[in-house]
Protein backbone atom coordinates (compact mmCIF):
# COMPACT_ATOMS: atom_id res chain seq x y z
CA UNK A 1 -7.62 -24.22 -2.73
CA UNK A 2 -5.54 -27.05 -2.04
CA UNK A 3 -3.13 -26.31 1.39
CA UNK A 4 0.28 -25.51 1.07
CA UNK A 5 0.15 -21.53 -0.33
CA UNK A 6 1.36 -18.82 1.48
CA UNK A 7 0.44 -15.22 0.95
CA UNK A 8 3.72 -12.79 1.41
CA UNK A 9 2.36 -8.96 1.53
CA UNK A 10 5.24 -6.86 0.87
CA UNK A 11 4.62 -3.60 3.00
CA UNK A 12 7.78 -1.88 3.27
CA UNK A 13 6.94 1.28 0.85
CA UNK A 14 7.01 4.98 1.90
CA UNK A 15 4.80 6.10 -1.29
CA UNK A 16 6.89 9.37 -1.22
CA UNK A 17 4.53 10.32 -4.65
CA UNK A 18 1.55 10.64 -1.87
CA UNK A 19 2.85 13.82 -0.08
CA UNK A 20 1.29 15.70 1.94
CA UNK A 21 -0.88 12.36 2.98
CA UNK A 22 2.02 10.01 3.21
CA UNK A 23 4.70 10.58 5.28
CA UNK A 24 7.55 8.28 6.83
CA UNK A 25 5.43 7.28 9.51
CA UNK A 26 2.78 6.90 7.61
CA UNK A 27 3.10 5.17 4.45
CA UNK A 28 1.26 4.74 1.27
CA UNK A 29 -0.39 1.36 2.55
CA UNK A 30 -1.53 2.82 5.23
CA UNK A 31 -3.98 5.34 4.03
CA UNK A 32 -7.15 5.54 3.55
CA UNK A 33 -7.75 7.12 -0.26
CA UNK A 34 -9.77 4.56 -2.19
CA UNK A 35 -12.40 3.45 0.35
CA UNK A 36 -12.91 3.40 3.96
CA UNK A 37 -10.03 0.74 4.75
CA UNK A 38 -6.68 1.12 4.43
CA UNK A 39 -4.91 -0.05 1.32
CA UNK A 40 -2.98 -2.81 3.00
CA UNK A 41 -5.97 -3.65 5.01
CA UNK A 42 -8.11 -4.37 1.41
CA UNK A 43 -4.81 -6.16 0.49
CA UNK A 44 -5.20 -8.81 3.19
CA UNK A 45 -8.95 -9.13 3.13
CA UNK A 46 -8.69 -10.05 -0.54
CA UNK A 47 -6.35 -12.58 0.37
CA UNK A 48 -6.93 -14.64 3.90
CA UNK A 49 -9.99 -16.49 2.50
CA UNK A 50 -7.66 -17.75 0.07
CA UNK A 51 -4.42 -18.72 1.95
CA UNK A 52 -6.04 -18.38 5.76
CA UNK A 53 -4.66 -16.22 8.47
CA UNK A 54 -2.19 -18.55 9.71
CA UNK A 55 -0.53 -18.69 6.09
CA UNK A 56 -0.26 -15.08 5.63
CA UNK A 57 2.43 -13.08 6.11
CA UNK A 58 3.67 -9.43 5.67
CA UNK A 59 7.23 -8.06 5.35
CA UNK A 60 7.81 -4.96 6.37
CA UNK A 61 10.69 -2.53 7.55
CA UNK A 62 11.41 -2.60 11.30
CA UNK A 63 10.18 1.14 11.67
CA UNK A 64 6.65 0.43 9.90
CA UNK A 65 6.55 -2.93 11.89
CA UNK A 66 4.19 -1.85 15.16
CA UNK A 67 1.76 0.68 13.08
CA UNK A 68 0.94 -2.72 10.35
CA UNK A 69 1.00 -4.83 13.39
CA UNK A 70 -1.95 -2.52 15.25
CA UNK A 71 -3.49 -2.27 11.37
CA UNK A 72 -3.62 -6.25 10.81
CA UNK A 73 -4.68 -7.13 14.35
CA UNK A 74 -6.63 -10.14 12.69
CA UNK A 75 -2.67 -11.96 11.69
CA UNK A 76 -0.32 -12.90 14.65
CA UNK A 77 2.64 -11.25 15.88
CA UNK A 78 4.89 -14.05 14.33
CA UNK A 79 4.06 -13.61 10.88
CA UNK A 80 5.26 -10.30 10.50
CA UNK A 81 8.80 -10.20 9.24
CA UNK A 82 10.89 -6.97 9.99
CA UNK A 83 13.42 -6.05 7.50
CA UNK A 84 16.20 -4.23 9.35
CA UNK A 85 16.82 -1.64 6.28
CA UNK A 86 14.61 -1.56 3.28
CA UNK A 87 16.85 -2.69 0.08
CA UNK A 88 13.87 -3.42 -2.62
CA UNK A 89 12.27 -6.76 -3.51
CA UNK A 90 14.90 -9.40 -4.02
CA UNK A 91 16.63 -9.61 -0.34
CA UNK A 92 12.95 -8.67 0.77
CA UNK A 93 11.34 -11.90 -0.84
CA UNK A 94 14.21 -14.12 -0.24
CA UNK A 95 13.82 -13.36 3.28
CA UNK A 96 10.01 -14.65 2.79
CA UNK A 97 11.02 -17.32 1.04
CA UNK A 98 13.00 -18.49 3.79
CA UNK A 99 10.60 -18.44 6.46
CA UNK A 100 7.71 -19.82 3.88
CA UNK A 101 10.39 -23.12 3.52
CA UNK A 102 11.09 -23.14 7.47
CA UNK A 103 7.35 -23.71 7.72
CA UNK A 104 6.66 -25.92 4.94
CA UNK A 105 9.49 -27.08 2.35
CA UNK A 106 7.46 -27.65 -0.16
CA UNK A 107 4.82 -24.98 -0.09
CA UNK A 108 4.08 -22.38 -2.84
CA UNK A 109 3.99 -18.91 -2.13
CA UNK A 110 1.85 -15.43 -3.50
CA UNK A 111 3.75 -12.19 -3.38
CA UNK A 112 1.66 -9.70 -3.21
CA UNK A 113 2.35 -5.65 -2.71
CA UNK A 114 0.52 -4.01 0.31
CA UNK A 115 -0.53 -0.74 -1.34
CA UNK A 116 -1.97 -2.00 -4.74
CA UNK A 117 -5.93 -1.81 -5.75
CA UNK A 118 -8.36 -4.55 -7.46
CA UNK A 119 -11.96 -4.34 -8.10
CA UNK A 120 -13.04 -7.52 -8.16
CA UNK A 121 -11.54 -9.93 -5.68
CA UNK A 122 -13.29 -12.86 -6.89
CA UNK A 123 -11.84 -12.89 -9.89
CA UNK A 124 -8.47 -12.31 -8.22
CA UNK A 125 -8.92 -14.88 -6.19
CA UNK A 126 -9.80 -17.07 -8.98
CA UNK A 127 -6.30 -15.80 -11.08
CA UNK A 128 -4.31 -16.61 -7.81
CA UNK A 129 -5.94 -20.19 -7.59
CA UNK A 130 -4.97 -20.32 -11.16
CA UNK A 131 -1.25 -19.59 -10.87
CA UNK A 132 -1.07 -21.88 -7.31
CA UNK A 133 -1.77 -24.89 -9.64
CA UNK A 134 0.73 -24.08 -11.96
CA UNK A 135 3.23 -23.58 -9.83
CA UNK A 136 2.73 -26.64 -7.98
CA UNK A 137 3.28 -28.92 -11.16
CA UNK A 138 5.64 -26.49 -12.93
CA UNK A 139 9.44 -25.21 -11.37
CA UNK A 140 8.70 -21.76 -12.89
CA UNK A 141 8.56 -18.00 -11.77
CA UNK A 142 4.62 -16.60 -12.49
CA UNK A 143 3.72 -13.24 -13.16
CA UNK A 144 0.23 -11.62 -13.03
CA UNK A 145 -0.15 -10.34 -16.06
CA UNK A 146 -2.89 -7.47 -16.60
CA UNK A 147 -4.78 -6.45 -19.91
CA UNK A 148 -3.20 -2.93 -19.94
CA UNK A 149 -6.66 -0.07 -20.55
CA UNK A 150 -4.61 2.42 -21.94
CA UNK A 151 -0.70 3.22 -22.96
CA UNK A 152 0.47 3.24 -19.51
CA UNK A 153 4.31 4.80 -19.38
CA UNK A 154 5.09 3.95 -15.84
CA UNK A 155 3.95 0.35 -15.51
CA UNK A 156 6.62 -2.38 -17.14
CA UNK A 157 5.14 -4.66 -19.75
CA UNK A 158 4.88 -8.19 -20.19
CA UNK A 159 6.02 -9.79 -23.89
CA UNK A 160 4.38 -12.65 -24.41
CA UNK A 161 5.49 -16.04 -26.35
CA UNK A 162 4.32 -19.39 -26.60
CA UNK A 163 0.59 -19.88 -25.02
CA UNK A 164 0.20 -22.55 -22.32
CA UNK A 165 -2.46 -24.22 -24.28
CA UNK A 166 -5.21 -22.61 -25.42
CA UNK A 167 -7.66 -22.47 -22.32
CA UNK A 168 -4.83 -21.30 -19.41
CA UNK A 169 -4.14 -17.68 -20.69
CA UNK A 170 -1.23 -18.71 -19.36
CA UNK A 171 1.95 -17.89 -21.50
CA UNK A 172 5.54 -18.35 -21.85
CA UNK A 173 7.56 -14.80 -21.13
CA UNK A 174 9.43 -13.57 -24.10
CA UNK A 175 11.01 -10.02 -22.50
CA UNK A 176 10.06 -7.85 -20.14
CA UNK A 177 10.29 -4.20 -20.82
CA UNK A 178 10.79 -1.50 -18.54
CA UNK A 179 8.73 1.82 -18.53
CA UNK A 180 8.53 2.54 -22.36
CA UNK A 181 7.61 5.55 -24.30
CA UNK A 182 3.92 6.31 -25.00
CA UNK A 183 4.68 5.09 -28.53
CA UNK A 184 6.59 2.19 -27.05
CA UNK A 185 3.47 1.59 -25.14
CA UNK A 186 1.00 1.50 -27.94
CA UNK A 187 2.91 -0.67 -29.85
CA UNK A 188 3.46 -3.11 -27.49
CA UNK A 189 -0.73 -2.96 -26.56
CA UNK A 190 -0.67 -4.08 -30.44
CA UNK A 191 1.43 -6.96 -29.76
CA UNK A 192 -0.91 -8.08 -26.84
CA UNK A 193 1.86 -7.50 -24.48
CA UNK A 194 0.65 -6.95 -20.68
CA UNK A 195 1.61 -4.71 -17.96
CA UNK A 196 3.43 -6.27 -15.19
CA UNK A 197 1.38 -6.28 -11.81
CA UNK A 198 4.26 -7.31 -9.49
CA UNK A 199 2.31 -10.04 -8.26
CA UNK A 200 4.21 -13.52 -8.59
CA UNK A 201 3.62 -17.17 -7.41
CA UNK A 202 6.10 -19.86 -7.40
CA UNK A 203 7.69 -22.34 -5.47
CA UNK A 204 9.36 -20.87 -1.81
CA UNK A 205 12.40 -23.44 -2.49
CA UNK A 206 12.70 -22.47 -6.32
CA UNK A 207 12.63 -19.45 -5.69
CA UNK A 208 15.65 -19.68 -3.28
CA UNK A 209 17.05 -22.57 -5.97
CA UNK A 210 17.77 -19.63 -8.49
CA UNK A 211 18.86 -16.97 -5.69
CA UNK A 212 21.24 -18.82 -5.26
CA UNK A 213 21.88 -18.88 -8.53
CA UNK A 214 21.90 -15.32 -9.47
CA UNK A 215 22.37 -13.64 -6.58
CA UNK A 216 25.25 -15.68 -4.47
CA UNK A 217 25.65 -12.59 -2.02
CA UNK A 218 21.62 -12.53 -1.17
CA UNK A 219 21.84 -16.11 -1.25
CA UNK A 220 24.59 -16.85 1.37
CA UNK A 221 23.05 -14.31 3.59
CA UNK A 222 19.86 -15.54 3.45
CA UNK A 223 22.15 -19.01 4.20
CA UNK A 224 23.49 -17.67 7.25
CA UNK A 225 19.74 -16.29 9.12
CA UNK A 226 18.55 -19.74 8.18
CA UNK A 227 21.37 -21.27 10.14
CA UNK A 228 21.11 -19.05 12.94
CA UNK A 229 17.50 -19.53 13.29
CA UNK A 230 17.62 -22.93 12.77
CA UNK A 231 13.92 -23.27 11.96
CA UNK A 232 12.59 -21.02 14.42
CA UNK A 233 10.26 -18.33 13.16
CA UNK A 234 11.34 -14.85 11.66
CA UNK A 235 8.62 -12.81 13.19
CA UNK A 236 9.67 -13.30 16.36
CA UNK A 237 13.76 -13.26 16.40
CA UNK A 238 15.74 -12.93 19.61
CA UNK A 239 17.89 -9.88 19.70
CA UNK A 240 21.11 -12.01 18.36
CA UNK A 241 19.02 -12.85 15.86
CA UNK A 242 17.91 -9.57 15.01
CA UNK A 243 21.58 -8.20 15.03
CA UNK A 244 22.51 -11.45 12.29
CA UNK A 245 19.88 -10.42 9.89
CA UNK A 246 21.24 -6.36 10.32
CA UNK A 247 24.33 -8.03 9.64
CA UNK A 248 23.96 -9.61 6.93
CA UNK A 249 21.43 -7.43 5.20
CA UNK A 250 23.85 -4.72 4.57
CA UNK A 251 26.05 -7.00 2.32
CA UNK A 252 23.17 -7.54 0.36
CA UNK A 253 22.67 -5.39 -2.83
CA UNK A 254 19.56 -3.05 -3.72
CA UNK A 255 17.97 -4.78 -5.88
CA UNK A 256 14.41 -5.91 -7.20
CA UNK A 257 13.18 -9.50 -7.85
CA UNK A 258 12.40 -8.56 -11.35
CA UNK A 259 16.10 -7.82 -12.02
CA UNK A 260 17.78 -9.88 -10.00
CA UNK A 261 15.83 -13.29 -11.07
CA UNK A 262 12.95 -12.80 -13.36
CA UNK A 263 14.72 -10.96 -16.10
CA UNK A 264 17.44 -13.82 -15.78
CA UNK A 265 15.17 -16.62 -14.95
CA UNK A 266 12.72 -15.45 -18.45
CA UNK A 267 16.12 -15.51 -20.68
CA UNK A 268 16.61 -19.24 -19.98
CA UNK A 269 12.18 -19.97 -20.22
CA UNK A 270 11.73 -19.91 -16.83
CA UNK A 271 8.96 -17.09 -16.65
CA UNK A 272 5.26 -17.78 -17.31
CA UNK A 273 3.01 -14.95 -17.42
CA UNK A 274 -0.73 -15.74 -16.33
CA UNK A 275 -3.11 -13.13 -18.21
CA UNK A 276 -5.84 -11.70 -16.30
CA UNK A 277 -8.69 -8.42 -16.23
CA UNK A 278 -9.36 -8.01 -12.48
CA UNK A 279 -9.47 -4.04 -12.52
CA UNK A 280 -5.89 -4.04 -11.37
CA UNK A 281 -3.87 -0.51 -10.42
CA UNK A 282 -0.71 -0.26 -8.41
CA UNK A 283 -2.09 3.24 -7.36
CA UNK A 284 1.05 4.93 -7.96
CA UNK A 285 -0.05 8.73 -7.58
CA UNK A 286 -2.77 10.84 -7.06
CA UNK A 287 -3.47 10.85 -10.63
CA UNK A 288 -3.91 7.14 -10.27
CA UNK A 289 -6.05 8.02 -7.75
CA UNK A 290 -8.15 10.65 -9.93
CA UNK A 291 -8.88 8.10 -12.52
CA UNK A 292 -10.53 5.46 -10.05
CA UNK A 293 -12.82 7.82 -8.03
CA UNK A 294 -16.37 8.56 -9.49
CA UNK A 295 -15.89 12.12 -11.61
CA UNK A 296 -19.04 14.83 -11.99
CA UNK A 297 -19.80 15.93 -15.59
CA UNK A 298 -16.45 18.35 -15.96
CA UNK A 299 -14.19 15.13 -15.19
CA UNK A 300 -13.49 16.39 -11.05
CA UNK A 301 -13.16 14.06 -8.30
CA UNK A 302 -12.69 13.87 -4.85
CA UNK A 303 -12.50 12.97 -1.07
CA UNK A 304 -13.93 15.08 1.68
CA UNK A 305 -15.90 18.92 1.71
CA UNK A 306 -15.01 19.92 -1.97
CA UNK A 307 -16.60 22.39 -4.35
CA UNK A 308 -15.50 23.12 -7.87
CA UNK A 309 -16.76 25.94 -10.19
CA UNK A 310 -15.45 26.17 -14.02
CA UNK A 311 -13.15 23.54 -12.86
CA UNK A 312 -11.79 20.41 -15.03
CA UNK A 313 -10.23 17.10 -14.86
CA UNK A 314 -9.32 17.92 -11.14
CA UNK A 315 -8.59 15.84 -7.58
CA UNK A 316 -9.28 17.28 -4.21
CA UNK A 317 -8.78 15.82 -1.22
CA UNK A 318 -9.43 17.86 1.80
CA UNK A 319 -9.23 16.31 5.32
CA UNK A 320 -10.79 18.89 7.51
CA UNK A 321 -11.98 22.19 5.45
CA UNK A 322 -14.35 22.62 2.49
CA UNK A 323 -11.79 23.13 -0.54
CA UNK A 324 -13.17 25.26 -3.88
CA UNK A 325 -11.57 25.72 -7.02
CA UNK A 326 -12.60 27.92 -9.42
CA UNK A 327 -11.68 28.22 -13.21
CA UNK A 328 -8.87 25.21 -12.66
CA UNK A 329 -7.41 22.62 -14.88
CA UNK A 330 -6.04 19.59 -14.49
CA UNK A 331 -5.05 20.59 -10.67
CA UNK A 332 -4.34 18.29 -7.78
CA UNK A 333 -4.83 19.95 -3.92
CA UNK A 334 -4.47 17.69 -1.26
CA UNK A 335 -5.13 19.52 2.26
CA UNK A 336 -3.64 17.95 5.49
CA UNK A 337 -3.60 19.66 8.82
CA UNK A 338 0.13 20.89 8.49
CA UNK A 339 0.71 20.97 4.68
CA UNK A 340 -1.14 22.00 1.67
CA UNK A 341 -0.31 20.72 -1.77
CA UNK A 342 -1.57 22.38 -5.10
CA UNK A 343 0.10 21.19 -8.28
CA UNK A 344 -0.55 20.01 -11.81
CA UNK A 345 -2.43 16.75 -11.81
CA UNK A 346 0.02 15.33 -15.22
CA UNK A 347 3.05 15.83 -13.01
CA UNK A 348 1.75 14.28 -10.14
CA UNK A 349 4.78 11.82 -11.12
CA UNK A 350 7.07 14.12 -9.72
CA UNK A 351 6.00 14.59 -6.03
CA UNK A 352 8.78 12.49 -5.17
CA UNK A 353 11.46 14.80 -6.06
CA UNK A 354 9.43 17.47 -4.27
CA UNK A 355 9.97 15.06 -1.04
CA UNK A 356 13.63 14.80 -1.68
CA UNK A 357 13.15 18.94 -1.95
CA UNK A 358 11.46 19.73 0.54
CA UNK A 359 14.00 17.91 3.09
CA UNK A 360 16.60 19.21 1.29
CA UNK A 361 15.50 23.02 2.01
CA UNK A 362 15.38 21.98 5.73
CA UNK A 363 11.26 21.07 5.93
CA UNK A 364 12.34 17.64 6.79
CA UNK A 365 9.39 17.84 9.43
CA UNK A 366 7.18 17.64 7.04
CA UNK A 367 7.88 14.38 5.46
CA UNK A 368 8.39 12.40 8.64
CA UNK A 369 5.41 13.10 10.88
């Protein structure tokens, strides 16, 4: 790997969908549901032997900012950036790119999201190496694009167009589309279309380049902290500097990188989608989660004491107590210490409205500790 890539983990999820296990104060990236580390802690140990220690970086929302600090004790103190108010991707990676520029102008940079899970890291690895050295001799956005296993209805897809050349699987980006039907889905499989991993490289200052171009208001505030600062880093602002970036962060609209550049950026063949088979999942509920543990012979799976008799297609994962189903079906229980959840493992989709719910019907308390 030549120098000049930065890794950017994006960490500022609450993984509402992971109730009872998740809560405010302890987000999705944080647990510990997939092996013995936490997700954001397998995040940066895929990464630092690629980009080193010094040239990672995680951005994160100023409440989450001392628990991932304590979590990623092996990155310093300055390269964690606090975001003073989550509002999705695009302010979130602008503000990366600004501090990724600050430190080198020229430098490319890897976004990747805290709470996501791969299989094999060397061939991740090998993808990101990949998609460095085209974005070093190309000004374009590039998206990770994954071989989708199945007809996937909450993952967007990738449509591809012209190839690269033959030998890159790298590819031109025709459309993306959002979240289709399952028959949407299949088709598109048929097409050799991809699902979209939310993992991107590109250049830190093209990136800002067509910010500026598509999103003026994200732009000019991102214009004003890099005044401000005047080249100082991000991770450690003074409290004037803190207030500037509160500041201007709540002119900035909600918005996500794919909609605010990529869609915009792909119209005008600015996209290129890198296709890869890493065993990729963005482990976005627990029936995620039931499909990448190791089931018995009736399809159950599990963390924890768990017992299941004329049970199917079930997760359990049980903390503290020995859990037993009997005669169940496609049934999720999660047991914490202060909450029990039991609900149908095909709507596991839905938890988050249960969140929004639950605090709602005044059990607030249960959502934050």
């Amino acid at each position: 790997m030549k120098p000049k890539c930065y890794s950017v983990i994006i960490a500022g999820g609450k993984g509402t969908r992971f109730w009872p296990l998740s809560r405010s104060q302890r987000p999705k990236q944080l647990l510990k549901i997939l092996s013995p580390k936490s997700l954001i802690r397998e995040t940066a140990n895929r990464i630092v032997p690629l980009s080193g220690r010094n040239q990672t970086l995680v951005v994160t929302v100023a409440e989450q900012l001392n628990a991932l600090r304590k979590e990623l004790r092996l990155l310093a103190r300055k390269n964690f950036l606090a975001e003073p108010q989550g509002r999705n991707t695009a302010p979130c990676i602008g503000l990366a790119a600004l501090e990724v520029v600050g430190r080198d102008p020229v430098s490319v940079m890897v976004i990747l999201p805290a709470d996501h899970w791969i299989t094999d890291a060397n061939a991740f690895r090998n993808t990101i190496r990949s998609a460095v050295e085209i974005a070093m001799h190309h000004d374009s956005l590039i998206t990770i694009g994954i071989r989708p296993a199945y007809p996937e209805t909450g993952y967007g897809y990738i449509v591809k167009g012209n190839s690269l050349g033959a030998k890159t699987g790298a590819y031109r980006v025709k459309r993306f589309r959002e979240k289709p039907s399952v028959s949407m889905a299949q088709r598109l499989i048929r097409q050799g279309s991809l699902w979209n991993s939310g993992i991107f490289v590109w250049k830190a200052s093209f990136l800002l380049e067509l910010m500026q171009r598509y999103q003026p208001t994200i732009s000019k505030g991102l214009e004003q902290i890099k005044r401000a600062t005047a080249g100082k880093p991000l991770g450690v602002p003074t409290p004037q500097i803190r207030n500037l970036i509160a500041r201007e962060y709540k002119k900035m609209p909600n918005i996500s990188i794919d909609y605010a550049v990529l869609e915009k950026a792909g119209s005008e063949g600015k996209v290129i989608t890198l296709e890869a088979d890493f065993g990729w999942s963005d482990v976005g509920s627990w029936a995620a989660v039931h499909r990448m543990l190791p089931h018995d012979l009736n399809g159950n799976a599990g963390n924890g004491k768990w017992l299941t008799v004329e049970t199917k297609n079930s997760l359990i994962h049980a903390q503290g107590r020995l859990v037993v189903l009997l005669g169940m079906q496609d049934t999720v229980v999660v047991d914490t210490p202060d909450a029990l959840f039991v609900g149908n493992i095909r709507r596991s989709q839905e938890v988050r409205e249960l969140v929004e719910e639950l605090n709602k019907k005044g059990y607030g308390a249960y959502t934050i500790k």
